[in-house]
Protein backbone atom coordinates (compact mmCIF):
# COMPACT_ATOMS: atom_id res chain seq x y z
CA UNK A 1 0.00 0.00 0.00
CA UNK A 2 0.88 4.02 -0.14
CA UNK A 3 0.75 6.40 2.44
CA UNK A 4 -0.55 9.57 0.91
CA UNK A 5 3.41 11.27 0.40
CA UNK A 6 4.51 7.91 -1.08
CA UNK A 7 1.58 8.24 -4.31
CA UNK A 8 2.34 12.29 -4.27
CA UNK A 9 5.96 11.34 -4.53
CA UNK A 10 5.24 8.79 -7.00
CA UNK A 11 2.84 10.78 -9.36
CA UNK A 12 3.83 14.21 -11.17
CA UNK A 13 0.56 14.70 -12.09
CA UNK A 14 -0.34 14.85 -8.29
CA UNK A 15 2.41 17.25 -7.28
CA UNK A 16 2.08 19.44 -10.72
CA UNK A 17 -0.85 21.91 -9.03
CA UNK A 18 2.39 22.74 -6.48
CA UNK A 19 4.35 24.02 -9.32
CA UNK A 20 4.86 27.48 -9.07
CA UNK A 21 3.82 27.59 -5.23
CA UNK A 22 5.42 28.40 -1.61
CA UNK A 23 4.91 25.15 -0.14
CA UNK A 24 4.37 24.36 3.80
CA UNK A 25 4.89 21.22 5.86
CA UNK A 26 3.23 20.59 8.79
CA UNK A 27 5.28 17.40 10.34
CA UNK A 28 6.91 15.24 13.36
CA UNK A 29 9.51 12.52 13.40
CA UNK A 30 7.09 9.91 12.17
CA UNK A 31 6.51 11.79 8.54
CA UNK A 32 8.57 9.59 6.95
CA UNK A 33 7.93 7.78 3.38
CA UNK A 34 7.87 3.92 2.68
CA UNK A 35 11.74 4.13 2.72
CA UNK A 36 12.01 6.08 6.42
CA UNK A 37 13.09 9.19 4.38
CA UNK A 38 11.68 12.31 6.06
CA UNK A 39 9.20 14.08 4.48
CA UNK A 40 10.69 17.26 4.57
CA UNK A 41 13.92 15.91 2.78
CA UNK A 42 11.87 14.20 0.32
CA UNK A 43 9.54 16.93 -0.53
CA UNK A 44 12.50 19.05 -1.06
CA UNK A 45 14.72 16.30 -3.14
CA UNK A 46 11.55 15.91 -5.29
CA UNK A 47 11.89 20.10 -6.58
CA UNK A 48 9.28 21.37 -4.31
CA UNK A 49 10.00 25.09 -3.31
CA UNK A 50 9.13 24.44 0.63
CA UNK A 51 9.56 27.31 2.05
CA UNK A 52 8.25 26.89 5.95
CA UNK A 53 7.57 24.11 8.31
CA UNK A 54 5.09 24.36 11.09
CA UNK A 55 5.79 21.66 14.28
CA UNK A 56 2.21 20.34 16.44
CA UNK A 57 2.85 19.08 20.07
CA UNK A 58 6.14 17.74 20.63
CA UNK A 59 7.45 19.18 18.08
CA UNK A 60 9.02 18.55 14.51
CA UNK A 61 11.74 16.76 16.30
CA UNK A 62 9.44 15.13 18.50
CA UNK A 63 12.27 16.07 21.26
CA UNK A 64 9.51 17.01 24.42
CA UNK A 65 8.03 13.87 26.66
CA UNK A 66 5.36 15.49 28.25
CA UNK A 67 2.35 17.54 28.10
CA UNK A 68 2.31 21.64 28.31
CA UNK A 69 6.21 20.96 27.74
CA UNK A 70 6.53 24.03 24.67
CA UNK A 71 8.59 24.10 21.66
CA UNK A 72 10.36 27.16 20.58
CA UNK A 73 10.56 28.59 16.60
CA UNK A 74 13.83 28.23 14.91
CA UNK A 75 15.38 28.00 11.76
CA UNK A 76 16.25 24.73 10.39
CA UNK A 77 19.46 24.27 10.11
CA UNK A 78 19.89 21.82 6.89
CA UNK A 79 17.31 23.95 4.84
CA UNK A 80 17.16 27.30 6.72
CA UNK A 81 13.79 27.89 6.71
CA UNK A 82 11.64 29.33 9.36
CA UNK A 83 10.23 26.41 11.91
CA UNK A 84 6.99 27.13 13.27
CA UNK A 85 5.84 25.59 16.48
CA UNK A 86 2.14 25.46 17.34
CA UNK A 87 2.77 24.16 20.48
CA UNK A 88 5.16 27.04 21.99
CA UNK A 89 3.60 30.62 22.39
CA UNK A 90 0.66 29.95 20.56
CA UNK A 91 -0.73 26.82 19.03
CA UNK A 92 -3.17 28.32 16.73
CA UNK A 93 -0.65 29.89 13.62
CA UNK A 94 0.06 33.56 13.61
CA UNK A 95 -0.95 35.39 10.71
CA UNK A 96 2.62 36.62 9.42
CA UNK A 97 3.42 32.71 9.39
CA UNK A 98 0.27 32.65 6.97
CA UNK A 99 2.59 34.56 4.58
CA UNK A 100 5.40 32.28 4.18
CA UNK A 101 3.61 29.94 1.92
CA UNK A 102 0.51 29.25 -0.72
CA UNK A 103 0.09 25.42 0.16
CA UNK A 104 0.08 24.01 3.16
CA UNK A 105 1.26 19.94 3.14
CA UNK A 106 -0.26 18.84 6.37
CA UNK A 107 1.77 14.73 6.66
CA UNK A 108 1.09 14.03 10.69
CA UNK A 109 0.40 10.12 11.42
CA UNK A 110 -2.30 10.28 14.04
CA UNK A 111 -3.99 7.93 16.65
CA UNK A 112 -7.13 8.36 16.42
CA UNK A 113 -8.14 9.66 19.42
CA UNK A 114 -9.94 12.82 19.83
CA UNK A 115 -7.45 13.86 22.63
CA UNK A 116 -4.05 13.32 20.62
CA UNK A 117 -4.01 16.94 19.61
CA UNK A 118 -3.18 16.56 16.12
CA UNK A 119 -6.38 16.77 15.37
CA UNK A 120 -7.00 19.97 16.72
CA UNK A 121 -4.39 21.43 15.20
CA UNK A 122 -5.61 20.16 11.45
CA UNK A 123 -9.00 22.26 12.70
CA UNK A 124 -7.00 25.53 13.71
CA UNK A 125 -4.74 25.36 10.77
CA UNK A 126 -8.07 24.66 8.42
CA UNK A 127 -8.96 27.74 10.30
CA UNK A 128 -6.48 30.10 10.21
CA UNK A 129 -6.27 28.94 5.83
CA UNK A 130 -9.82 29.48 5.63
CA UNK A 131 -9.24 33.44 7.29
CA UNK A 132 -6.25 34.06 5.05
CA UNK A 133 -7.09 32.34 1.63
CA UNK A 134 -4.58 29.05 2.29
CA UNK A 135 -4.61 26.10 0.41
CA UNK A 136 -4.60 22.64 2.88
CA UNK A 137 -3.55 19.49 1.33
CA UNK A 138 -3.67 16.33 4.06
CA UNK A 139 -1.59 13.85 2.70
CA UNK A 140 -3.33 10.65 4.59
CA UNK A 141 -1.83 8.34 6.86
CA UNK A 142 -3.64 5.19 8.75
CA UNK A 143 -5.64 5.48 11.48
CA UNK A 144 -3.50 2.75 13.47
CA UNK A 145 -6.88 2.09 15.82
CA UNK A 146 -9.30 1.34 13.02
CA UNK A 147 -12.44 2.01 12.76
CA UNK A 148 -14.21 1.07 15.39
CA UNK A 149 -15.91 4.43 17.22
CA UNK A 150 -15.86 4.53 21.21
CA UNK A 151 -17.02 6.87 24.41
CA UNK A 152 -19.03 9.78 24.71
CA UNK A 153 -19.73 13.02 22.46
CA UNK A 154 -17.92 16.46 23.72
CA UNK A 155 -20.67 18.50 25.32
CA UNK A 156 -21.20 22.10 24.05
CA UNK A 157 -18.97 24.48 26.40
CA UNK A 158 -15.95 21.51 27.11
CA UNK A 159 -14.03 22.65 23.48
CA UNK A 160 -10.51 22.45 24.41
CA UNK A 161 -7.02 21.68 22.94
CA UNK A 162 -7.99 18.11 23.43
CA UNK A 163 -11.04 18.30 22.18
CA UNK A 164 -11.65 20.20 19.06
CA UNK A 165 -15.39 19.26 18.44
CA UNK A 166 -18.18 17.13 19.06
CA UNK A 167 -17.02 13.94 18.56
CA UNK A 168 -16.17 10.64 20.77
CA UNK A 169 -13.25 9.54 22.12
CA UNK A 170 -12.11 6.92 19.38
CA UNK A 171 -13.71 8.62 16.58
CA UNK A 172 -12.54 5.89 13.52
CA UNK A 173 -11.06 8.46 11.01
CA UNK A 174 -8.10 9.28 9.27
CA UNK A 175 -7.14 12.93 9.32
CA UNK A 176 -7.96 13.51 5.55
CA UNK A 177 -11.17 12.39 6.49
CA UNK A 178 -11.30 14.32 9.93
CA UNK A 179 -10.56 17.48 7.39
CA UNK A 180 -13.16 17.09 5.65
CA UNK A 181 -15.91 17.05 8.34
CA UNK A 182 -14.05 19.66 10.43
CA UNK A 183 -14.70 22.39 6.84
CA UNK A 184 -18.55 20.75 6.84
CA UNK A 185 -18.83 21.13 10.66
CA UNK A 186 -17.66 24.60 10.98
CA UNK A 187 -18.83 25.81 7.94
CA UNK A 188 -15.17 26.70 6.68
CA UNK A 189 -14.50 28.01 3.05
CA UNK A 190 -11.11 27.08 1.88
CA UNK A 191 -9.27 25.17 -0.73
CA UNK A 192 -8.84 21.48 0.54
CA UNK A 193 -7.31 18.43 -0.96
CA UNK A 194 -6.50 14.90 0.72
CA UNK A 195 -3.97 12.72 -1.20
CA UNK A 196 -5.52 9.56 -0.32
CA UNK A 197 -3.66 6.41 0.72
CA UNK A 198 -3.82 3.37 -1.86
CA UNK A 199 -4.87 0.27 -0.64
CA UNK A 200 -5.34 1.11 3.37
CA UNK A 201 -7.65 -1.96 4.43
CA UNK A 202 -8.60 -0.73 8.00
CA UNK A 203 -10.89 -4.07 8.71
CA UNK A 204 -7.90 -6.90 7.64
CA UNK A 205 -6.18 -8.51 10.09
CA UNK A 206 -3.46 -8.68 11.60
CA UNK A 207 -3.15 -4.69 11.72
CA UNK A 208 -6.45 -3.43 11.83
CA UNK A 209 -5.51 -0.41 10.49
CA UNK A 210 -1.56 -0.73 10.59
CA UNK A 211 -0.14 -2.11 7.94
CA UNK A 212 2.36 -5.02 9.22
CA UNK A 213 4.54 -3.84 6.07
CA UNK A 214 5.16 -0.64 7.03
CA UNK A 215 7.96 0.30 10.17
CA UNK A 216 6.58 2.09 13.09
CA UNK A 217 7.72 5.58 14.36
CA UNK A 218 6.39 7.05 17.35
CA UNK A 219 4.68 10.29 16.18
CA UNK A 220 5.22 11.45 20.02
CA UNK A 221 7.55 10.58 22.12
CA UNK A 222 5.21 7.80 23.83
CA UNK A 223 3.49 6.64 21.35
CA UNK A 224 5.45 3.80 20.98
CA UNK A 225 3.68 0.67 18.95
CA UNK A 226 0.50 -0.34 17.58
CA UNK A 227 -0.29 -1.24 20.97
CA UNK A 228 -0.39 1.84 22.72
CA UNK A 229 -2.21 3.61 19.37
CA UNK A 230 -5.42 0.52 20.02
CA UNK A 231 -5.31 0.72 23.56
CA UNK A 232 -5.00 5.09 24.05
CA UNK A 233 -8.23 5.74 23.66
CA UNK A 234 -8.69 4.21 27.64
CA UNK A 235 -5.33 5.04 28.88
CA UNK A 236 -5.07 8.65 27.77
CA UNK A 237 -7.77 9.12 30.97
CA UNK A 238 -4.83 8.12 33.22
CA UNK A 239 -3.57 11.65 33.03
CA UNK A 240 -6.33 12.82 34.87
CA UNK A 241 -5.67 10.57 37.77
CA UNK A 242 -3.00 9.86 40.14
CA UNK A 243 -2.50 6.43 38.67
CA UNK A 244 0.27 6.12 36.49
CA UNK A 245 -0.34 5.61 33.11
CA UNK A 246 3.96 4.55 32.48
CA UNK A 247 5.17 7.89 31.92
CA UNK A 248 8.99 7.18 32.77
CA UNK A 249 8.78 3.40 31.89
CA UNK A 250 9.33 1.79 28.25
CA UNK A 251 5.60 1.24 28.29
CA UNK A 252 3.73 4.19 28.43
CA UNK A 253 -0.21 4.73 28.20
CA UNK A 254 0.05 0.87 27.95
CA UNK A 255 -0.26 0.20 31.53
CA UNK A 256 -1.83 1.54 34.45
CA UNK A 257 -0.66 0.91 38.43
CA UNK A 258 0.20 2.87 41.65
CA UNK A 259 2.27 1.74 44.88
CA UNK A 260 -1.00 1.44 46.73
CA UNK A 261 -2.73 -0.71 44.43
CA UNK A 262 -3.16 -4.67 44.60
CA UNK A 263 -3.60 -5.38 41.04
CA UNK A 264 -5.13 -8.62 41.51
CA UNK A 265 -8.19 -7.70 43.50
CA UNK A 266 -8.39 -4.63 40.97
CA UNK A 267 -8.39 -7.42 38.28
CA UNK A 268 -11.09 -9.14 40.05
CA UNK A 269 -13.53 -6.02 40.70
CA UNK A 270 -13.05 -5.32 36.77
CA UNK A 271 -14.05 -8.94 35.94
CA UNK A 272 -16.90 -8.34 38.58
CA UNK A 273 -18.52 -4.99 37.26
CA UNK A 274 -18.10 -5.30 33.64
CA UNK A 275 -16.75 -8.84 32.17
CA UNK A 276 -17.41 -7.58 28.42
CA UNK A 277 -15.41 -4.59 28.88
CA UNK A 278 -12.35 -6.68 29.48
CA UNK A 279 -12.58 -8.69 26.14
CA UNK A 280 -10.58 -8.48 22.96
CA UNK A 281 -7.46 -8.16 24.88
CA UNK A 282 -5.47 -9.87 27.90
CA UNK A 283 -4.80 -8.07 31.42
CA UNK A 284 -1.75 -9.08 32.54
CA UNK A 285 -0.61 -7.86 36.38
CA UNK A 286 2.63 -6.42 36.66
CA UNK A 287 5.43 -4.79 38.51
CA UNK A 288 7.16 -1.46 37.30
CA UNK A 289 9.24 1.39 38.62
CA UNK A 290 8.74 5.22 36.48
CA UNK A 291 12.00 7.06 36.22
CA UNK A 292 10.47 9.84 36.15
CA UNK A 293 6.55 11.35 36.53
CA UNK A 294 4.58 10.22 38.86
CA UNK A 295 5.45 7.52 41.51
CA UNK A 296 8.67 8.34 40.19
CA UNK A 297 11.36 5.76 41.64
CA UNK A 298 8.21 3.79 43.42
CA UNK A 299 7.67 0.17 42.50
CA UNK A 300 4.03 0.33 41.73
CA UNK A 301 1.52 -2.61 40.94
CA UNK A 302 -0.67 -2.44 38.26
CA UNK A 303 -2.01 -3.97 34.97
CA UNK A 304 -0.29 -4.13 31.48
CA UNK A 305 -3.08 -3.78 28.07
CA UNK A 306 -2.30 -6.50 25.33
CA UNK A 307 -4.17 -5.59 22.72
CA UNK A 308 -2.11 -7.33 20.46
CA UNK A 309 -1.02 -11.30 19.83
CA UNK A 310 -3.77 -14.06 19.94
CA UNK A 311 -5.67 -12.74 22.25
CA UNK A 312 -6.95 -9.56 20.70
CA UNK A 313 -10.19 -9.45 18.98
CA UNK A 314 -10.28 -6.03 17.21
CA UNK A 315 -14.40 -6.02 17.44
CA UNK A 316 -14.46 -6.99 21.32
CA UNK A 317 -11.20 -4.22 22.10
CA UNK A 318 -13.22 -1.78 23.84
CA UNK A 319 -10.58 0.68 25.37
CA UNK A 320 -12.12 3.41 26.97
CA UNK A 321 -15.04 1.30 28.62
CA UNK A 322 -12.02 -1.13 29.96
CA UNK A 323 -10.18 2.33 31.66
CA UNK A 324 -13.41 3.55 32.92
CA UNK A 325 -13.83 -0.07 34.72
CA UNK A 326 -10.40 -0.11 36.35
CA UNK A 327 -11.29 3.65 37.90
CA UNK A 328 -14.81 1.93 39.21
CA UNK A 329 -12.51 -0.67 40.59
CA UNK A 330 -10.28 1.28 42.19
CA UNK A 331 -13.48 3.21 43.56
CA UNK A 332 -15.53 0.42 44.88
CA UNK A 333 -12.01 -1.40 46.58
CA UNK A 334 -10.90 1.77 48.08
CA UNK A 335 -14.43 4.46 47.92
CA UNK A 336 -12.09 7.25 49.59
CA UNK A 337 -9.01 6.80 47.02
CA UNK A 338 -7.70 10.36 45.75
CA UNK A 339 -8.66 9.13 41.93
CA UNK A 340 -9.08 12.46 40.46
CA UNK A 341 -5.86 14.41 39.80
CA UNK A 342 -6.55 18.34 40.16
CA UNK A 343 -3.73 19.97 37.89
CA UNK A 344 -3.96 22.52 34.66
CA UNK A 345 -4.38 19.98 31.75
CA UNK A 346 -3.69 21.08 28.23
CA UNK A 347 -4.31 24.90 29.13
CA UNK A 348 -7.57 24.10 30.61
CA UNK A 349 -6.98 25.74 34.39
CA UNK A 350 -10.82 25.37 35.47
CA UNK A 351 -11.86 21.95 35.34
CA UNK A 352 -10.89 18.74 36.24
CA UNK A 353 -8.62 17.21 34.14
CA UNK A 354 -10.83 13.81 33.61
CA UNK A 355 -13.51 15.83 32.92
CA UNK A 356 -11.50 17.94 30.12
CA UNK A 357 -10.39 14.81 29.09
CA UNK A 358 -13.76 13.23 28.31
CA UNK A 359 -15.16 16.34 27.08
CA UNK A 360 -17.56 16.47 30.28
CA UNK A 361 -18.42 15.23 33.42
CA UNK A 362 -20.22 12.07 33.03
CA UNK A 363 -17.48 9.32 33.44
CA UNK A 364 -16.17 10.92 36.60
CA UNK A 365 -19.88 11.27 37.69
CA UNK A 366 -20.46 7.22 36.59
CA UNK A 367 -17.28 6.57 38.77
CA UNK A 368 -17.85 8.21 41.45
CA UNK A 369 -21.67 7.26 41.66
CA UNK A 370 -21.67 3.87 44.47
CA UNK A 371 -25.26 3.25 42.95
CA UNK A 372 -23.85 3.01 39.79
CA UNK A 373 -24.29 -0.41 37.60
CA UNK A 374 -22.04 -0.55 34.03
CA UNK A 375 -25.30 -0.31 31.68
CA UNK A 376 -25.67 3.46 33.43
CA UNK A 377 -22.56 4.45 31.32
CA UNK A 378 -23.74 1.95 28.77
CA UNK A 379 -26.83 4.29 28.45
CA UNK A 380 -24.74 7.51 28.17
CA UNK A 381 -22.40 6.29 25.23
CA UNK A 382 -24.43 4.13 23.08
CA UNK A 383 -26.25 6.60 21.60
CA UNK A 384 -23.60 8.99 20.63
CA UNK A 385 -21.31 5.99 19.53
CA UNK A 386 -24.46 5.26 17.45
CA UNK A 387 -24.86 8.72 16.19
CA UNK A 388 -21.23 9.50 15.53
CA UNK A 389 -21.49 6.36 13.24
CA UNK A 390 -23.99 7.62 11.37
CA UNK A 391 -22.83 10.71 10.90
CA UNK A 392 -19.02 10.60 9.63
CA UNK A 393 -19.83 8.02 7.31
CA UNK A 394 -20.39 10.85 4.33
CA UNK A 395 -16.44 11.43 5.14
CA UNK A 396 -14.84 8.46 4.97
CA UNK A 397 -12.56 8.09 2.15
CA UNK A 398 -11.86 4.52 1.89
């Protein structure tokens, strides 16, 4: 198959609209062709006249770990061109950046995950090309999760940098699609263009939406496998608690633990309140120390996600509902545990950050409810997993 810079690459009828242009690249360490050439160099080698690059979280380098961790602008030193993070002072671009360029090459592998915030950068840079007359081109990647759709809609009011519209957690869409419902959505006017992929088969096994032929590179610094892409869409909530989520371990957003946890009886209430949230994958208790974070040089106990090998079932992986069972473990063992981590999350210095996270309050209030059975959150995400469903399926592409 072709990721969507392999076919432009590979046709000159696809880059011959470029001719002429100031071209823009919007990129991170994992833009890389079928050959692990970066974009940037390849764009370049192939006579493009690139005259910017812009960096998301992270940035181009993909040199910060963390989150609210800022990137700075510089000038690239192989190509000197003006870098442009939209993750340092600002993350929407400024408007003399606008200037630097007529077309806009937008090659970021995603997630897909409403909270990796890739995706709200595609929205503000569809934006910000819509206000100044731009030209977008998304040159598609996979969407390493598939499609399956998971967790509840963003509620009017909770927009944030981690949540750019209304839309569930694992929302099943590749950024060239996401594109193209973020310009219906909003009711943007620009010039857009997706260079789709060639022969992406999100529903084949074994990847599911990764294709076992192509190498993996971690478009963030812990976004390390397949693995971590199925099973983020549950983990990410970890950052709004005080259980680790790996963050200073090999693993991260893999696993979840805490000194103070036993992970078997945690296993056991999960297998107790919600036995089909647990399938498609295997639970395996484990041991681990963070080197940095939180818990840092603690041996905490917790559970490791396989959603990978024979025991994954890519229909029965349900991520976020799994996460959301471990917290109403953790709850129900221990009702007076400090779950709920009170911190500024992604700029948001007003809310809790599970409840930014989620895009509202109703998983923390399921949680936190004793009364609570699993079809109570059951009845909260159906129907907007339903409806979500329904409604992107104009915008998928393949």
């Amino acid at each position: 198959m072709k990721f969507g810079i392999d076919r432009l690459l590979a046709d000159p009828e696809l880059r011959r609209p470029l001719e002429g242009k100031r071209v823009a690249l919007l990129a991170h360490p994992a833009s890389v062709t079928a050959d692990l050439t970066h974009s940037i160099d390849a764009l370049v080698a192939a006579g493009l006249n690139v005259t910017a690059l812009f960096g998301p979280q992270h940035g181009v380098r993909g040199d910060l770990q963390d989150n609210m961790m800022e990137s700075p602008d510089y000038t690239d030193p192989t190509y000197g061109m003006p870098v442009f993070s939209l993750y340092g002072e600002v993350r929407r671009p400024r408007g003399q950046w606008m200037g630097t360029f007529d077309v806009l090459l937008v090659d970021l592998q995603d997630v897909g995950c409403r909270i990796y915030t890739f995706v709200t950068t595609l929205l503000y840079v569809l934006e910000a090309a819509a206000a100044h007359g731009k030209t977008v081109w998304v040159l598609d990647r996979p969407n390493p999760a598939g499609r399956p759709v998971e967790g509840t809609t963003l509620l009017p009011g909770w927009e944030s940098f981690v949540g750019a519209g209304p839309m569930p957690m694992r929302h099943g869409m590749t950024l060239g699609e996401m594109g193209r419902w973020f310009i219906d959505h909003f009711g943007l006017d620009l010039d857009y263009r997706v260079i789709e992929m060639e022969g992406w088969q999100p529903d084949a096994a074994p990847g599911f939406g990764w294709p076992a032929e192509r190498v993996w590179i971690n478009p963030s610094p812990n976004a390390a496998n397949v693995n971590m892409a199925r099973a983020y869409a549950g983990t990410v909530m970890l950052e709004g608690t005080t259980l680790s989520e790996g963050r200073g371990t090999t693993r991260a957003l893999e696993l979840f633990g805490a000194p103070d946890l036993d992970a078997g009886e945690v296993l056991a209430a999960m297998r107790r309140i919600a036995p089909r949230w647990l399938e498609g994958c295997t639970l395996r208790p484990i041991w681990f120390q963070p080197t940095f974070h939180k818990h840092v040089g603690e041996l905490c106990a917790g559970l490791f996600i396989h959603a990978e090998g024979a025991g994954y079932d890519h229909a029965a992986f349900r991520p976020w509902r799994l996460q959301a069972c471990a917290f109403r473990a953790v709850r129900e063992l221990a009702p007076d545990y400090p779950l709920w981590r009170d911190f500024a999350y992604e700029y948001e210095f007003d809310k809790l950050a599970i409840d930014v996270i989620n895009g509202g309050p109703g998983l923390r209030e399921w949680v936190d409810d004793a009364g609570a059975v699993a079809g109570d959150l059951e009845a909260l995400a159906r129907p907007d997993e339903a409806a979500w469903i329904e409604e992107r399926q104009p915008y998928l592409l393949y």
